[in-house]
N, C-alpha and C. Protein backbone atom coordinates (compact mmCIF):
# COMPACT_ATOMS: atom_id res chain seq x y z
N UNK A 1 203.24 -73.07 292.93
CA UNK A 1 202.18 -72.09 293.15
C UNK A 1 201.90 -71.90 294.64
N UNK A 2 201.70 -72.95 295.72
CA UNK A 2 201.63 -72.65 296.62
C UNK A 2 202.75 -72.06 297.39
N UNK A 3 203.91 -72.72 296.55
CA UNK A 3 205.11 -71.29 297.48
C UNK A 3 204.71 -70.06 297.12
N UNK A 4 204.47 -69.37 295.85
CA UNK A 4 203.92 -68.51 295.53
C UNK A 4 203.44 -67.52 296.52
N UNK A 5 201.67 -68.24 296.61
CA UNK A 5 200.52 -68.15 297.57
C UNK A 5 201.58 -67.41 298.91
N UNK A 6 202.26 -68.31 299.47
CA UNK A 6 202.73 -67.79 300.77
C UNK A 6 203.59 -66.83 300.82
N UNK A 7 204.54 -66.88 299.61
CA UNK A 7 205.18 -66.02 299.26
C UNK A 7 204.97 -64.70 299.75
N UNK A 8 203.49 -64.25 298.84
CA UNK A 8 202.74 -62.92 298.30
C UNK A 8 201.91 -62.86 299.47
N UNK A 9 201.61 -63.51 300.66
CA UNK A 9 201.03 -63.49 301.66
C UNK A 9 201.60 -62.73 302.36
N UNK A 10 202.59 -63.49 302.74
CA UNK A 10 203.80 -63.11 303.87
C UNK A 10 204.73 -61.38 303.56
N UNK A 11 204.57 -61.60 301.99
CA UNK A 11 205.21 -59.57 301.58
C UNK A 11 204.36 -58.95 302.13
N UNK A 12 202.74 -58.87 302.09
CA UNK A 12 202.12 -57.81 302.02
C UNK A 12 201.63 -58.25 303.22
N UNK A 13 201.52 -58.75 304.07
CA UNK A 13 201.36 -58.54 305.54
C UNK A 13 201.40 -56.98 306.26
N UNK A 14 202.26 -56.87 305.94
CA UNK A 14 202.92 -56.00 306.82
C UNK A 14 202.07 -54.59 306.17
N UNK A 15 201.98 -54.49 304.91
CA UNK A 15 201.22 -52.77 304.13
C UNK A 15 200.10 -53.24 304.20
N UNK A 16 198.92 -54.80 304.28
CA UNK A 16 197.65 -54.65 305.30
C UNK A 16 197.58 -54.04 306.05
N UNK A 17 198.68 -54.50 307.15
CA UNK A 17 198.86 -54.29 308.93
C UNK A 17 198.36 -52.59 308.45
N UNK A 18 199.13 -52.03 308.02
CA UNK A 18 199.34 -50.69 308.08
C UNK A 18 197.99 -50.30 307.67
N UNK A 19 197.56 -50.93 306.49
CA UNK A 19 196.08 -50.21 306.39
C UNK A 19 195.11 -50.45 307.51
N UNK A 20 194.92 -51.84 308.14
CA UNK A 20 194.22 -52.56 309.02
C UNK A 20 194.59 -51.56 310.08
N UNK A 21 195.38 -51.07 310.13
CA UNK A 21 195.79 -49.56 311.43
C UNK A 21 194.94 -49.03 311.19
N UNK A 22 195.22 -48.03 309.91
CA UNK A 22 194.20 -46.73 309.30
C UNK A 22 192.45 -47.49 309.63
N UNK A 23 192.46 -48.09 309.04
CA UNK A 23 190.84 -48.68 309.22
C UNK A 23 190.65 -48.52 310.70
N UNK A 24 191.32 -49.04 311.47
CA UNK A 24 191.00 -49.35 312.87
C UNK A 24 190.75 -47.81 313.36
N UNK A 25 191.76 -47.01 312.94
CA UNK A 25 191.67 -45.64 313.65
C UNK A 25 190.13 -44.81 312.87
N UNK A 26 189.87 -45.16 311.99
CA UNK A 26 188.51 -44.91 310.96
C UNK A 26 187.34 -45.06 311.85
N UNK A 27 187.39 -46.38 312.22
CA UNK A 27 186.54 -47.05 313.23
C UNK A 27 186.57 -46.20 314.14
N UNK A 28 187.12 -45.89 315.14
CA UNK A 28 187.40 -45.51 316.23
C UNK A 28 186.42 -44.29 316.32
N UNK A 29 187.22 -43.30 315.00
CA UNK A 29 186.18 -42.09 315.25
C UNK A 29 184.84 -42.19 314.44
N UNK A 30 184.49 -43.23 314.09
CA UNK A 30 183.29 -43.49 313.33
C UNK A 30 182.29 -43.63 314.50
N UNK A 31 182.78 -44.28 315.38
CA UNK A 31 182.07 -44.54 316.50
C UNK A 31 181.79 -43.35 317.55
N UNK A 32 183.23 -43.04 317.80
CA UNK A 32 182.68 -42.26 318.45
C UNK A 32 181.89 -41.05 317.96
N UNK A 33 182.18 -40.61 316.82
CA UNK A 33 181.02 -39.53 316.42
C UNK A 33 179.26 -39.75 315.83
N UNK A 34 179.41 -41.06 316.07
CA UNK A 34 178.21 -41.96 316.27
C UNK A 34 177.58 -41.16 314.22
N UNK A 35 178.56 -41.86 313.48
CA UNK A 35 178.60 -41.72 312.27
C UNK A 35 177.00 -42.27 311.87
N UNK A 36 176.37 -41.92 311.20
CA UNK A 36 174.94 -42.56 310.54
C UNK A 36 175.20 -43.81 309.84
N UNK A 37 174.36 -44.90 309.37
CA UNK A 37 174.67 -45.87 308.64
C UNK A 37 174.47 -45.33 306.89
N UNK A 38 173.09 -44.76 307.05
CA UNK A 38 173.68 -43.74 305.39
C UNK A 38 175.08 -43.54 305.04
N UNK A 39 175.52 -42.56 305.74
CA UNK A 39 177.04 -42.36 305.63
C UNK A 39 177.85 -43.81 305.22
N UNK A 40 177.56 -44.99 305.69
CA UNK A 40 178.67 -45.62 305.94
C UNK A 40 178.29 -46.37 304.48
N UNK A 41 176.57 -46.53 304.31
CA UNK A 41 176.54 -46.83 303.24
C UNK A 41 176.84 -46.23 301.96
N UNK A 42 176.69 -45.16 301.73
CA UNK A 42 176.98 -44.20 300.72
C UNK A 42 178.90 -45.12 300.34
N UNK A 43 179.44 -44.51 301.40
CA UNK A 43 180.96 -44.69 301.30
C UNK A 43 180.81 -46.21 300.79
N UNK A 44 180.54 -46.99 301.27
CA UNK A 44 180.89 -48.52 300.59
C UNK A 44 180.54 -48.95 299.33
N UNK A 45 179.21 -47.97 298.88
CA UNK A 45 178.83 -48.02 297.14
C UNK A 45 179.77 -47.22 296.48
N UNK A 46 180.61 -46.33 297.53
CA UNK A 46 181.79 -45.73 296.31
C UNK A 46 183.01 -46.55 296.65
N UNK A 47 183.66 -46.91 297.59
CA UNK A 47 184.59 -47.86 297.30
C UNK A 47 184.50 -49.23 297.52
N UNK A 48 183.35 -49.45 296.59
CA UNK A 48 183.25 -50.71 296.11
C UNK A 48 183.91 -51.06 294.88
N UNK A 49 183.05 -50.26 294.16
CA UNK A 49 183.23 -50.40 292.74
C UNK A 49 184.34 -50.00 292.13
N UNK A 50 185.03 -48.80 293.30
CA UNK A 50 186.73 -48.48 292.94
C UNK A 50 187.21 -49.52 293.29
N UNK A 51 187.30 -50.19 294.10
CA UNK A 51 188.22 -51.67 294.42
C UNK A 51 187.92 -52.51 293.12
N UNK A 52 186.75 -53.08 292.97
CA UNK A 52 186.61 -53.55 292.01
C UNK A 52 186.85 -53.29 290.37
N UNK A 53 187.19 -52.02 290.04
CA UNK A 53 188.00 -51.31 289.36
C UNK A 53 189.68 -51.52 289.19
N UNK A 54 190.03 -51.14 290.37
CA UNK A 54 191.24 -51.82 290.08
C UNK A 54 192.00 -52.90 290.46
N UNK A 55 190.89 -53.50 291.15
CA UNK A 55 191.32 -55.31 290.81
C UNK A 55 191.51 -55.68 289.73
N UNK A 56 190.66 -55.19 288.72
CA UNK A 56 190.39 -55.82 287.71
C UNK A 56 191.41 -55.19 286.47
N UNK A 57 192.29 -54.02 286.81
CA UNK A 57 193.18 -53.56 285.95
C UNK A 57 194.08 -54.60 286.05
N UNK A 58 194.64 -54.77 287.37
CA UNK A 58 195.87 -55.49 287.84
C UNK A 58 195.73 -57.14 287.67
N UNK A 59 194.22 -57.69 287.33
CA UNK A 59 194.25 -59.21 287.22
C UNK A 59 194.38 -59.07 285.85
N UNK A 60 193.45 -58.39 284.74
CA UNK A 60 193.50 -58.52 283.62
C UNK A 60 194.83 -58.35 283.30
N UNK A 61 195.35 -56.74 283.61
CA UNK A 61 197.13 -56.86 283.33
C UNK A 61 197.78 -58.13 283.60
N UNK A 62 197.86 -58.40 284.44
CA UNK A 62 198.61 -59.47 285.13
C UNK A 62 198.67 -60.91 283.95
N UNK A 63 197.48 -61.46 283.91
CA UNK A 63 196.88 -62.38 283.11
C UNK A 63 197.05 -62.05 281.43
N UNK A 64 197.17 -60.80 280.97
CA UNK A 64 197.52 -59.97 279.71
C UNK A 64 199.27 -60.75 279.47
N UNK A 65 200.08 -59.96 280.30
CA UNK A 65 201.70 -59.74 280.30
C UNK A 65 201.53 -61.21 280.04
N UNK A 66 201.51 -62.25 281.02
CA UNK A 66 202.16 -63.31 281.40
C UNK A 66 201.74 -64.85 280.33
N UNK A 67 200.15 -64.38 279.93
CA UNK A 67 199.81 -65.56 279.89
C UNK A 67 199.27 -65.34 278.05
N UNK A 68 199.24 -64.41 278.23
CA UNK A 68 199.20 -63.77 276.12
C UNK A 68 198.50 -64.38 275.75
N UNK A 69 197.10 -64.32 276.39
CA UNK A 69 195.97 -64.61 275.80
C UNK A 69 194.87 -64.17 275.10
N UNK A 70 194.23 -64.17 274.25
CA UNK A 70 193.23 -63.19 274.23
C UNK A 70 192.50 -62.90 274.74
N UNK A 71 191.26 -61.71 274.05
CA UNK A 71 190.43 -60.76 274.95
C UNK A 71 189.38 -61.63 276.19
N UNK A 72 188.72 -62.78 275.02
CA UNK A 72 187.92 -63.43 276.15
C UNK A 72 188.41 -64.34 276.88
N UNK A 73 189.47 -64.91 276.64
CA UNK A 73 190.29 -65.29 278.18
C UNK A 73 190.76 -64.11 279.16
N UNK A 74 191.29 -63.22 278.84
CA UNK A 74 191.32 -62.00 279.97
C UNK A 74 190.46 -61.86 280.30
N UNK A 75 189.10 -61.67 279.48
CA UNK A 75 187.95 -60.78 280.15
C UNK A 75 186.86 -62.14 281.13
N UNK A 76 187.20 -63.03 281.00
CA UNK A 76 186.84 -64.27 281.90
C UNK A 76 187.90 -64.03 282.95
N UNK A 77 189.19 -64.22 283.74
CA UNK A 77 189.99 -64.67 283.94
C UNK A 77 189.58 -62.71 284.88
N UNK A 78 189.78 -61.90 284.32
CA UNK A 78 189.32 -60.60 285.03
C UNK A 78 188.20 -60.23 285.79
N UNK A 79 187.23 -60.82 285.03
CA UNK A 79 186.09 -60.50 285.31
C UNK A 79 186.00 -61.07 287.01
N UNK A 80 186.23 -62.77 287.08
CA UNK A 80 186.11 -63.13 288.21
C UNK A 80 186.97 -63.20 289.23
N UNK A 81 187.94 -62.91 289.14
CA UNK A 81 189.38 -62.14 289.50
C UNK A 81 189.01 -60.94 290.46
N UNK A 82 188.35 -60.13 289.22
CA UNK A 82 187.90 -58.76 290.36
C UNK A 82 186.44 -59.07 291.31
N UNK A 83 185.67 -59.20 290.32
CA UNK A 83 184.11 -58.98 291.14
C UNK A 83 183.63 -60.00 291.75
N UNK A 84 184.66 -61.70 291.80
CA UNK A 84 184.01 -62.95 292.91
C UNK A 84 184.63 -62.34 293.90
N UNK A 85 186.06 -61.94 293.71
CA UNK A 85 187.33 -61.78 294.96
C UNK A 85 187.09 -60.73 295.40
N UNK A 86 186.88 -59.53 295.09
CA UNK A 86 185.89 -58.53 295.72
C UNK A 86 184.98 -58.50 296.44
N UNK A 87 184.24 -59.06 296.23
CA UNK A 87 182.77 -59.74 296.59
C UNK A 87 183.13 -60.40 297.93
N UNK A 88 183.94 -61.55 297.54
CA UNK A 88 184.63 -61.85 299.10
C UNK A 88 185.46 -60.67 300.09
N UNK A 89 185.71 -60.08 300.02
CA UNK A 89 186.65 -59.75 300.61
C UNK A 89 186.29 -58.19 301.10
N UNK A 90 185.41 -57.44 300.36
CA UNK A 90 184.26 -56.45 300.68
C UNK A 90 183.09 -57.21 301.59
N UNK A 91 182.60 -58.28 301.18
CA UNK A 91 180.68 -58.44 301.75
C UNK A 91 180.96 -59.85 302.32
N UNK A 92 181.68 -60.62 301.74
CA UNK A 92 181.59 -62.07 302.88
C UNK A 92 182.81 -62.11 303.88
N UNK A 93 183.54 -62.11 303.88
CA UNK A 93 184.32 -61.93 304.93
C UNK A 93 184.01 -60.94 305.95
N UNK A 94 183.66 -59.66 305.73
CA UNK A 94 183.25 -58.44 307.06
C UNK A 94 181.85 -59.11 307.16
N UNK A 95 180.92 -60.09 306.72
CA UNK A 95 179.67 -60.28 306.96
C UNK A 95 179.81 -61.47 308.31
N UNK A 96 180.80 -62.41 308.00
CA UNK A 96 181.18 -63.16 309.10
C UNK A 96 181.29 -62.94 310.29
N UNK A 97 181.86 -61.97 310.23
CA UNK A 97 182.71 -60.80 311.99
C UNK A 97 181.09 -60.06 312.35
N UNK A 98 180.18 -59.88 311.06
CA UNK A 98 179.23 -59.49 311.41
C UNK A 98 178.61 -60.14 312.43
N UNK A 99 178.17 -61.20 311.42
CA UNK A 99 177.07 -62.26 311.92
C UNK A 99 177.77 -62.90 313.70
N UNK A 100 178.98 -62.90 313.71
CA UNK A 100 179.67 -63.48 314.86
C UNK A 100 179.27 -62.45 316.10
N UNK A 101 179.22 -61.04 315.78
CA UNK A 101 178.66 -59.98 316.83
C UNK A 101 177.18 -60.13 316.89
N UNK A 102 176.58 -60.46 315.68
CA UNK A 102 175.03 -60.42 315.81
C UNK A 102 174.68 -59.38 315.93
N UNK A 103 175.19 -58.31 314.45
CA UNK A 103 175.10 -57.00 314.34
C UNK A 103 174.09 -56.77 313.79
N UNK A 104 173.32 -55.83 314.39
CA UNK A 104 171.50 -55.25 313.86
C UNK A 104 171.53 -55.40 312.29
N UNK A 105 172.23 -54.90 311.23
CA UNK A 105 172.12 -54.44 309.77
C UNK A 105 172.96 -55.78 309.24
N UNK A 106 173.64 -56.66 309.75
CA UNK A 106 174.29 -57.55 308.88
C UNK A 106 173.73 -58.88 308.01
N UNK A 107 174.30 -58.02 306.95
CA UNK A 107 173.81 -58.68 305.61
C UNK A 107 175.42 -58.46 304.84
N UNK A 108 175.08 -59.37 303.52
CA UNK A 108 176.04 -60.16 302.54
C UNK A 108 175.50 -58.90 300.96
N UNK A 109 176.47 -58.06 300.83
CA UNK A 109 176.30 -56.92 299.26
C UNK A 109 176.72 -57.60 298.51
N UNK A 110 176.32 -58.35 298.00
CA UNK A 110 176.99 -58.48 296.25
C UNK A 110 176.95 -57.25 295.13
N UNK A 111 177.60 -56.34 295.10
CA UNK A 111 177.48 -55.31 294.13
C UNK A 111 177.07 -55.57 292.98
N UNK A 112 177.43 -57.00 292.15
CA UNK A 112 177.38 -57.42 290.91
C UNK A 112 176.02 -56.81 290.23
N UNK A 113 175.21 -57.65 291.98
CA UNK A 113 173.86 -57.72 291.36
C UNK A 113 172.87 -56.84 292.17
N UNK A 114 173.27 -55.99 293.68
CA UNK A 114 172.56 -55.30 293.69
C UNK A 114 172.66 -53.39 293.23
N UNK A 115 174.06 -53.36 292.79
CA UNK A 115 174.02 -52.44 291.86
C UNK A 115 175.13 -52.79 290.42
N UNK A 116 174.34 -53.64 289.81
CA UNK A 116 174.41 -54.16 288.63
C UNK A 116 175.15 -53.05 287.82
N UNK A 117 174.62 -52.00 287.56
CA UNK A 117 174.29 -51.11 286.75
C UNK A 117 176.00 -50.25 286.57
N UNK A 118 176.39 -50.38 288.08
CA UNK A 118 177.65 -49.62 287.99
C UNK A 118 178.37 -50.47 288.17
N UNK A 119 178.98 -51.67 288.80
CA UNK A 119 179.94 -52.41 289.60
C UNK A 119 180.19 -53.07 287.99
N UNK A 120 179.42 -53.97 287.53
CA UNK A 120 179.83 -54.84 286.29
C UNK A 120 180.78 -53.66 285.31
N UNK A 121 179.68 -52.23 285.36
CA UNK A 121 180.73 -51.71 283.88
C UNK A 121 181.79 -51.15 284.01
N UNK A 122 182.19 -50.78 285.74
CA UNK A 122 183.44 -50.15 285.79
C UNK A 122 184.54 -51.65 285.85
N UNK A 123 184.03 -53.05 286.15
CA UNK A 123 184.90 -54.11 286.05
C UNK A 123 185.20 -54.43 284.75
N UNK A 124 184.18 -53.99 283.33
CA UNK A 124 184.62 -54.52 282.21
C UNK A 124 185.45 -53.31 281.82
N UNK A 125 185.31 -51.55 282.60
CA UNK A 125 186.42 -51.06 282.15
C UNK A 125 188.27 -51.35 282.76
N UNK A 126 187.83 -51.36 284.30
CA UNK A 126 189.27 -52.11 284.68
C UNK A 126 190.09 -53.34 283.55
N UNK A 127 189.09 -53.96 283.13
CA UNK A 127 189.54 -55.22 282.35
C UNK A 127 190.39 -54.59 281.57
N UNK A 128 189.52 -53.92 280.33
CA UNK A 128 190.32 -53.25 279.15
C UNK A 128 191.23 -52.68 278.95
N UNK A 129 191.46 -51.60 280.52
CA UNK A 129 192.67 -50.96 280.99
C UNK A 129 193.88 -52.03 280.86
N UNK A 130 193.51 -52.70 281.61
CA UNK A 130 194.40 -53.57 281.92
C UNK A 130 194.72 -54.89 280.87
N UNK A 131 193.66 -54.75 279.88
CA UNK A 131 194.46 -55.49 278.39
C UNK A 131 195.35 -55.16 277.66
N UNK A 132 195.19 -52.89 277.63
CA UNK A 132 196.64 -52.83 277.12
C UNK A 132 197.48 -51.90 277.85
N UNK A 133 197.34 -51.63 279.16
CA UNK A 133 197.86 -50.99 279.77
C UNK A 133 198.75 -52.45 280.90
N UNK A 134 200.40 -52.38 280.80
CA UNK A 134 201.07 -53.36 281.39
C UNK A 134 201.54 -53.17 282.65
N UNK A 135 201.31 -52.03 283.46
CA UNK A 135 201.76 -51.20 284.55
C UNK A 135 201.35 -51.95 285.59
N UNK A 136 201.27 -52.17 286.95
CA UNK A 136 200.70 -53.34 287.65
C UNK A 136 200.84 -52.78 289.33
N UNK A 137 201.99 -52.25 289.24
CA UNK A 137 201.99 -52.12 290.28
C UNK A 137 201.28 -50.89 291.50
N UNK A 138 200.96 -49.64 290.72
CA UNK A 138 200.50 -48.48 291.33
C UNK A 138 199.21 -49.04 291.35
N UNK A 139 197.75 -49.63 290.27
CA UNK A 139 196.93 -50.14 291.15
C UNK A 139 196.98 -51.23 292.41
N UNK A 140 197.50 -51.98 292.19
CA UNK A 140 197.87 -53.14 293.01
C UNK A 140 197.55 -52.81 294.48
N UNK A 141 198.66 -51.62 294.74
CA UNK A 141 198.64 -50.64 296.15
C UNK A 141 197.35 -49.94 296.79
N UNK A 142 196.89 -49.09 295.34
CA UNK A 142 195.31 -49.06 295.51
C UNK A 142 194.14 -49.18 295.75
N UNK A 143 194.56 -50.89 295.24
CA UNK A 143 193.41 -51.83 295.72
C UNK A 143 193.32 -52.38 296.84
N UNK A 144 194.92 -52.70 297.26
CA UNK A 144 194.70 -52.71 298.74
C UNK A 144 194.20 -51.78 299.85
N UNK A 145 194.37 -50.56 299.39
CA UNK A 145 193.82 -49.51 300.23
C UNK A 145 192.38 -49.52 300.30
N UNK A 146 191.41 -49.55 298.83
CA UNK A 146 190.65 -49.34 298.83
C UNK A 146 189.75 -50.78 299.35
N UNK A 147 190.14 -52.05 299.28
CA UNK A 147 189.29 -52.40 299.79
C UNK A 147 189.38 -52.69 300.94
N UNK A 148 190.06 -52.17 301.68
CA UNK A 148 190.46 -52.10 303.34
C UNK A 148 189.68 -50.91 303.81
N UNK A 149 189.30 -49.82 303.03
CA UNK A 149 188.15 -49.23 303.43
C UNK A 149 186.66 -49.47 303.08
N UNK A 150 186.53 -50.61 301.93
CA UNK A 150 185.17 -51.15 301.65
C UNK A 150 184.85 -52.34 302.88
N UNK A 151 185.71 -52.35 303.16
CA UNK A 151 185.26 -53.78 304.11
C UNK A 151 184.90 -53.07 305.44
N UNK A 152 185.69 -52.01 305.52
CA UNK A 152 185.23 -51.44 306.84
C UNK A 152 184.12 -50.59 306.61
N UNK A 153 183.65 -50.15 305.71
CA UNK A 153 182.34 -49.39 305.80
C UNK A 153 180.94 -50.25 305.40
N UNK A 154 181.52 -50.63 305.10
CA UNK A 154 180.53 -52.83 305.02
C UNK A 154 180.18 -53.33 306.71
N UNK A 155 181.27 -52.81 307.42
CA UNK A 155 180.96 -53.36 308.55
C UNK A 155 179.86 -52.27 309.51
N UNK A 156 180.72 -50.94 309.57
CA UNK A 156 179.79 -49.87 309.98
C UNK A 156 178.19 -49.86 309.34
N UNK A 157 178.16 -50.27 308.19
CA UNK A 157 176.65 -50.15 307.88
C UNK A 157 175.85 -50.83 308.56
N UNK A 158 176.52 -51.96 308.62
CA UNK A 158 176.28 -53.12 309.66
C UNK A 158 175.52 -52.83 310.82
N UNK A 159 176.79 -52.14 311.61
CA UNK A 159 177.09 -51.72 312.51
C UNK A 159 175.57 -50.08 313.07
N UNK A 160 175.29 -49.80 311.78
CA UNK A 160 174.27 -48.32 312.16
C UNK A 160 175.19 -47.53 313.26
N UNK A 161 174.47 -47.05 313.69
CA UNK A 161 175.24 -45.89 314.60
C UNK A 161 175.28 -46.67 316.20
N UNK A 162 175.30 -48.19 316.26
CA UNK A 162 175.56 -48.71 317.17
C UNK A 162 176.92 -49.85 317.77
N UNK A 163 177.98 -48.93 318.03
CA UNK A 163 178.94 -49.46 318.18
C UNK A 163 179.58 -49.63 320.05
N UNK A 164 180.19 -50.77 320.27
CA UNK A 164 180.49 -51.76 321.15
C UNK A 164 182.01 -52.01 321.94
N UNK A 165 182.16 -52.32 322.89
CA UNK A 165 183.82 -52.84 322.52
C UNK A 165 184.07 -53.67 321.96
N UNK A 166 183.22 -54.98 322.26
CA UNK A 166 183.15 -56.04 321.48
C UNK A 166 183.77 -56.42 319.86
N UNK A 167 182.55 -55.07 319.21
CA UNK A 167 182.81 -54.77 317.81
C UNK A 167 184.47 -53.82 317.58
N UNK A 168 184.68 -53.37 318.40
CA UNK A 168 186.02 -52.85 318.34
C UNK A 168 187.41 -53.52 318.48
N UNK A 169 187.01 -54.40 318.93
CA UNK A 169 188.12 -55.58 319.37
C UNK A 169 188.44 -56.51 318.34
N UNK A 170 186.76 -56.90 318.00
CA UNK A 170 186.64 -58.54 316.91
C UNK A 170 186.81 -57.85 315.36
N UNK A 171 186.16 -56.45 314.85
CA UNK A 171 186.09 -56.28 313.61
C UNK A 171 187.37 -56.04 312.68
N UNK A 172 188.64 -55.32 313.67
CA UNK A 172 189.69 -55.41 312.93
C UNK A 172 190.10 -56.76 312.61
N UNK A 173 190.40 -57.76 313.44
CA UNK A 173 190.28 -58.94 312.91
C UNK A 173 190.11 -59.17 311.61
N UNK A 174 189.23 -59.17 311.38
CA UNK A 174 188.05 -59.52 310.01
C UNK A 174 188.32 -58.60 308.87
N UNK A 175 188.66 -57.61 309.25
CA UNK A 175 189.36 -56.46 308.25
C UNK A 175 190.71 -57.07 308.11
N UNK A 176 191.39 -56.58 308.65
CA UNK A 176 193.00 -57.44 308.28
C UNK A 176 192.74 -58.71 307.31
N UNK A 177 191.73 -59.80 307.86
CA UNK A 177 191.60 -61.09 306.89
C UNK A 177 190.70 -60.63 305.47
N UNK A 178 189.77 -59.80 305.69
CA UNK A 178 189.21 -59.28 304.46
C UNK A 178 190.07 -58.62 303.44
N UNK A 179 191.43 -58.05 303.75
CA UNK A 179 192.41 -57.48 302.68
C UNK A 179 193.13 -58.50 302.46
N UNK A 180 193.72 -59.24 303.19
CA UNK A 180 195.33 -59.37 303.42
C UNK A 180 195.02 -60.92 302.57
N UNK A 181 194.01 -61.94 302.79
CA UNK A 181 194.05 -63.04 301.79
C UNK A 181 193.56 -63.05 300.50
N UNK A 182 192.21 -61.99 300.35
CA UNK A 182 191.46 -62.10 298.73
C UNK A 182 192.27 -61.18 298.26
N UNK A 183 193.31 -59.73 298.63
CA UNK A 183 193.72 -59.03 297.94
C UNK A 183 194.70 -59.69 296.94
N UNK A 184 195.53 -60.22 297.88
CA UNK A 184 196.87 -60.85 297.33
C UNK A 184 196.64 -62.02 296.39
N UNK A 185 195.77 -62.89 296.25
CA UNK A 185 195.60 -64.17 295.54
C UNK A 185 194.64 -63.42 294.62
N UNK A 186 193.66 -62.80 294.48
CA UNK A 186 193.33 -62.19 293.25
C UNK A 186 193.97 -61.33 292.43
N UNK A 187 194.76 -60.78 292.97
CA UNK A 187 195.61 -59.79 291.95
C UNK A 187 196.94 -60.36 291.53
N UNK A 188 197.33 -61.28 292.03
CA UNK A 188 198.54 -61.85 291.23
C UNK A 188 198.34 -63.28 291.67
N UNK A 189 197.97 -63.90 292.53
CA UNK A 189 198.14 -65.52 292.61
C UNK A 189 197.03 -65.99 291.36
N UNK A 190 195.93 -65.57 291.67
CA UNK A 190 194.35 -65.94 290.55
C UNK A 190 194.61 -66.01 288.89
N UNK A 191 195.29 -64.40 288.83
CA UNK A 191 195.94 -64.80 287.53
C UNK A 191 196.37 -65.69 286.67
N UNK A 192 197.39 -66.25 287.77
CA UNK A 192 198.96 -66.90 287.41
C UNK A 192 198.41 -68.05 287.19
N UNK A 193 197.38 -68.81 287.96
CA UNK A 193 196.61 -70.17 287.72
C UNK A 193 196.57 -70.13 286.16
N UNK A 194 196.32 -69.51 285.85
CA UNK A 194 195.31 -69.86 284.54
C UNK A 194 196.43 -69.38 283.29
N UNK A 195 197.96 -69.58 284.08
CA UNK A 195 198.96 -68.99 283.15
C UNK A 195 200.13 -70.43 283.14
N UNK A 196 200.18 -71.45 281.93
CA UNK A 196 200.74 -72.20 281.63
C UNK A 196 202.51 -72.14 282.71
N UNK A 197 202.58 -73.01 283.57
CA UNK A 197 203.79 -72.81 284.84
C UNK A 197 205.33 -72.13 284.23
N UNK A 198 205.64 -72.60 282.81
CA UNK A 198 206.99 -72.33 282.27
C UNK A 198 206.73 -70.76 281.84
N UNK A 199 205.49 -70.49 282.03
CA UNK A 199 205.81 -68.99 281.22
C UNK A 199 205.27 -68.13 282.66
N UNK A 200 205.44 -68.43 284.02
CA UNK A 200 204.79 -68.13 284.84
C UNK A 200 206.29 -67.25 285.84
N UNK A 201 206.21 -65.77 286.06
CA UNK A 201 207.30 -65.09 286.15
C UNK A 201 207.49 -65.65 288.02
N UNK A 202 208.71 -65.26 288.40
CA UNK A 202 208.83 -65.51 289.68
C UNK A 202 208.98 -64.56 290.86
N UNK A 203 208.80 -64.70 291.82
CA UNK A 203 208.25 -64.17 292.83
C UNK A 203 209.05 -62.74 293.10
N UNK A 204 208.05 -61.56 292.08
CA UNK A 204 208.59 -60.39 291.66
C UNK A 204 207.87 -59.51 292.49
N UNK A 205 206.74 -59.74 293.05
CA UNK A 205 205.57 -58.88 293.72
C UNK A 205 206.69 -57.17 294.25
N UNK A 206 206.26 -56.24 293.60
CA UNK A 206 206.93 -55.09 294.27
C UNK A 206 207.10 -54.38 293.20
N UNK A 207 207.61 -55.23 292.07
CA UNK A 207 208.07 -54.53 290.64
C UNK A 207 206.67 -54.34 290.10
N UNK A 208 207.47 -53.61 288.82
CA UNK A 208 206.24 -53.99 287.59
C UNK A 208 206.39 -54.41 286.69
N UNK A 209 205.17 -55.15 286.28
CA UNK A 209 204.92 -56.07 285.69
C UNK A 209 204.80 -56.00 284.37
């Protein structure tokens, strides 16, 4: 498993990098058009819950194919798959880079619970998708995109319409680490734990599943 881990690290490096670009260039003109924090918040309550959406296709799938379990082992095994590893990787990780600038607005979103209402039911629909839908790989890509833009508009909210070099320098950082470790170990390493080792497929990341 831990070859695994490094495995699936070391592939998707490189299509972070590329988003961790796009984000960075996001930033850039976010700042300079001295973007509102409304704005930035609005955007992070919508790709929140899309990340968390299709995390949760691709863990439940994932955990579905491999480990042929039933509903409430998927829907355990999904549930926290998408919306802990989300959670990290949207609100605690960009909150760190926050708190390290000692940014006016930085605070820790848990969607779960401060918008309950939407984040939980689009994760129990990702789940279901992904109980009988076996496809894996077109969200997978998705999710990396999308939460490479939740983490960065997590940070801008942060951020209000007061941006730095400082913050321009340190926040990609924190973006790159906000995709590139919770993406990859929740959507296929997180799974695979909880999938008996002999029936556990090998290091396929690219295909589908």
């Amino acid at each position: 498993m831990l070859k695994r881990i490094l495995y699936e690290l070391r592939h998707h490096a490189p299509f972070t990098l590329s988003g961790t670009v796009l984000g960075v260039a996001i930033l850039f003109l976010m700042a300079h058009g001295r973007v509102s924090r409304e704005l930035s918040e609005g955007l992070f309550w919508i790709c929140h819950p899309a990340h968390v959406f299709l995390s949760a296709v691709v863990t439940a799938g994932l955990y579905r194919v491999h480990g042929r379990r039933g509903w409430w082992a998927t829907l355990l095994v999904g549930y926290v798959g998408s919306v802990g590893v989300s959670t990290i990787s949207d609100s605690l990780i960009p909150y760190v880079g926050e708190a390290i600038l000692r940014m006016e607005h930085a605070h820790v979103h848990a969607g779960f619970l401060e918008q309950w209402y939407v984040v939980n039911p689009v994760a129990l629909l990702g789940i279901a998708l992904g109980y009988f839908w076996k496809k894996t790989t077109f969200p997978h890509a998705g999710h990396v995109l999308l939460s490479t833009w939740a983490s960065l508009f997590h940070m801008t909210m942060a951020a209000g319409d007061t941006f730095n070099v400082w913050m321009l320098l340190v926040l990609p950082v924190f973006l790159f680490l906000a995709v590139w470790l919770p993406c990859c170990t929740s959507d296929i390493v997180f799974p695979l734990l909880f999938v008996p080792s002999n029936q556990r497929p090998g290091c396929s990341c690219g295909h589908e599943h």
